[in-house]
Structure formats: structure tokens, C-alpha cells
Protein backbone atom coordinates (compact mmCIF):
# COMPACT_ATOMS: atom_id res chain seq x y z
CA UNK A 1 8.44 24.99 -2.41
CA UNK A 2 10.33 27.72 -1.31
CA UNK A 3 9.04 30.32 -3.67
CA UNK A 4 5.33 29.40 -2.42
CA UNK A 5 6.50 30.51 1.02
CA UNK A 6 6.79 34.20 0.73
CA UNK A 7 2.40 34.44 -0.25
CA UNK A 8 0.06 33.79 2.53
CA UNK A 9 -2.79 33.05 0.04
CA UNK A 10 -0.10 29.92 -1.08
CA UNK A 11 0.96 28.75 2.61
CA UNK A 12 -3.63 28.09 3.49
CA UNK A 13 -3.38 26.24 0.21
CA UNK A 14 -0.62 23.92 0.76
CA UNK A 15 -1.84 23.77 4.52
CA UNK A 16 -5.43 23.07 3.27
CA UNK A 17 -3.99 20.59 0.17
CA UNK A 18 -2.24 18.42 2.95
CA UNK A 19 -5.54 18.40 4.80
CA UNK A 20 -7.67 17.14 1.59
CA UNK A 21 -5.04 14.76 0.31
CA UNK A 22 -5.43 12.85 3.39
CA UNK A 23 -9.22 12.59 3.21
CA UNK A 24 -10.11 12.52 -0.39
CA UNK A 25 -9.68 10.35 -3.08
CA UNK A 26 -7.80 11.18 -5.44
CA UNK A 27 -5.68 9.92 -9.05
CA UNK A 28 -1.73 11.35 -9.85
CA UNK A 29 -0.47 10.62 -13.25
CA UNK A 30 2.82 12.42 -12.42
CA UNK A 31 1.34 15.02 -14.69
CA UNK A 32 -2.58 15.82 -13.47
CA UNK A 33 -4.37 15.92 -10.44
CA UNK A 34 -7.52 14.77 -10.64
CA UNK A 35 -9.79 14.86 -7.46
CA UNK A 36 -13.61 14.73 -6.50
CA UNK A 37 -15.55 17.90 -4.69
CA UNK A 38 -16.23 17.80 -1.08
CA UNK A 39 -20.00 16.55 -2.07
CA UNK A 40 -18.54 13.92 -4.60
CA UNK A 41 -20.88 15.24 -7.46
CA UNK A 42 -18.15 16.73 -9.64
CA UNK A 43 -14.55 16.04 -10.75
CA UNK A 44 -11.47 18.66 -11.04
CA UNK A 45 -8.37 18.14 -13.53
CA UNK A 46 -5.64 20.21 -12.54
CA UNK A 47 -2.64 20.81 -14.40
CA UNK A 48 0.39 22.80 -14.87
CA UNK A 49 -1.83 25.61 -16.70
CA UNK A 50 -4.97 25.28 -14.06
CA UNK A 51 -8.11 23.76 -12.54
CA UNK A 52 -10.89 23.40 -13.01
CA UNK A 53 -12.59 23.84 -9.87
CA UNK A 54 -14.60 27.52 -9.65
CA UNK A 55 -11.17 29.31 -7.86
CA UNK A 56 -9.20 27.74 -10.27
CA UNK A 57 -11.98 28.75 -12.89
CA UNK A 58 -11.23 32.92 -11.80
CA UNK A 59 -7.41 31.89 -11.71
CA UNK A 60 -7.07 32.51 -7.80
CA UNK A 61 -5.19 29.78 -5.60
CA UNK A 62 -7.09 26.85 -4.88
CA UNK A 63 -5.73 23.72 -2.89
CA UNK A 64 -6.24 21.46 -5.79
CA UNK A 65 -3.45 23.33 -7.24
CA UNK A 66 -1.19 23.66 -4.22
CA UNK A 67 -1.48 19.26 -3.95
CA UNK A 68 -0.22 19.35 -7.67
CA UNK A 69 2.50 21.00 -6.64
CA UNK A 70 3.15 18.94 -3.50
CA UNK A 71 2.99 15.58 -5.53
CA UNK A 72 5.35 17.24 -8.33
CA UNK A 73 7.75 18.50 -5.28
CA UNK A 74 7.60 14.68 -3.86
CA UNK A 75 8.12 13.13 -7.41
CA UNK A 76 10.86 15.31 -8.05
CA UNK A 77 12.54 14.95 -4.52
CA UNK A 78 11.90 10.96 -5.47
CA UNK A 79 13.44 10.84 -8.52
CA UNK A 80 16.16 12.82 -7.54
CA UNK A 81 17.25 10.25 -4.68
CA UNK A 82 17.02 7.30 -7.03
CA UNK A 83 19.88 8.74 -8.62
């Protein structure tokens, strides 16, 4: 997480990723994200290698991609304490 730090444009993501992870539904596979828009009329896979929501679309940072690397981070940190 510590690389993310240094770029504002990361820190609103993983600000606004905590936010939406809270209040959305959403499915972890320990490799893809996949969530549900704010109206619930479309669904977003995200993945190492993107998302497909419209930011993720025009490669900017989008919070669907700052969750997937939250839920990496915590399966990692998880993992790493069973062992």
C-alpha cells in the first residue's frame, strides 16, 4: 500500500473504495472484483489488468480498482499470518 501513498488521485480512491465496500455488494474470488454500479443496472469485473467501469474504461484510477487492491493487500497480510 505504500507505493499508492505518494499519488493523491490513489489516496480518494482507496478513501472512496473503503466507503463503497461498506455499502455495496460485492463478490472477491481472491483474483477479481466484481461489483454493481451505484444504480444497480450494470456490473464491473476488475482485475489485475483493469475495469471495466467507464474510468477504468480510459485507464484513469477508479475505486473499483483501489478495493482490488485493498482485498489483495488483506489476503496477502492474511495469508502471511497463517504462516
Amino acid at each position: 500500500m505504500r507505493r499508492y501513498q505518494a499519488d493523491p488521485r490513489w489516496v480518494t480512491a482507496l478513501c472512496s473504495a473503503w466507503e463503497h465496500l461498506k455499502l455495496t455488494g460485492w463478490q472477491w474470488n481472491g483474483h477479481s472484483l466484481i461489483t454493481r454500479s451505484s444504480d444497480g443496472q450494470r456490473r464491473y469485473v476488475t482485475t489485475a489488468n483493469g475495469c471495466e467501469c467507464r474510468a477504468g474504461l480510459h485507464n484513469r484510477v477508479c475505486w473499483h480498482m483501489a478495493a482490488l487492491v485493498v482485498l489483495r493487500t488483506a489476503g496477502e497480510l492474511a495469508q502471511a499470518s497463517n504462516n
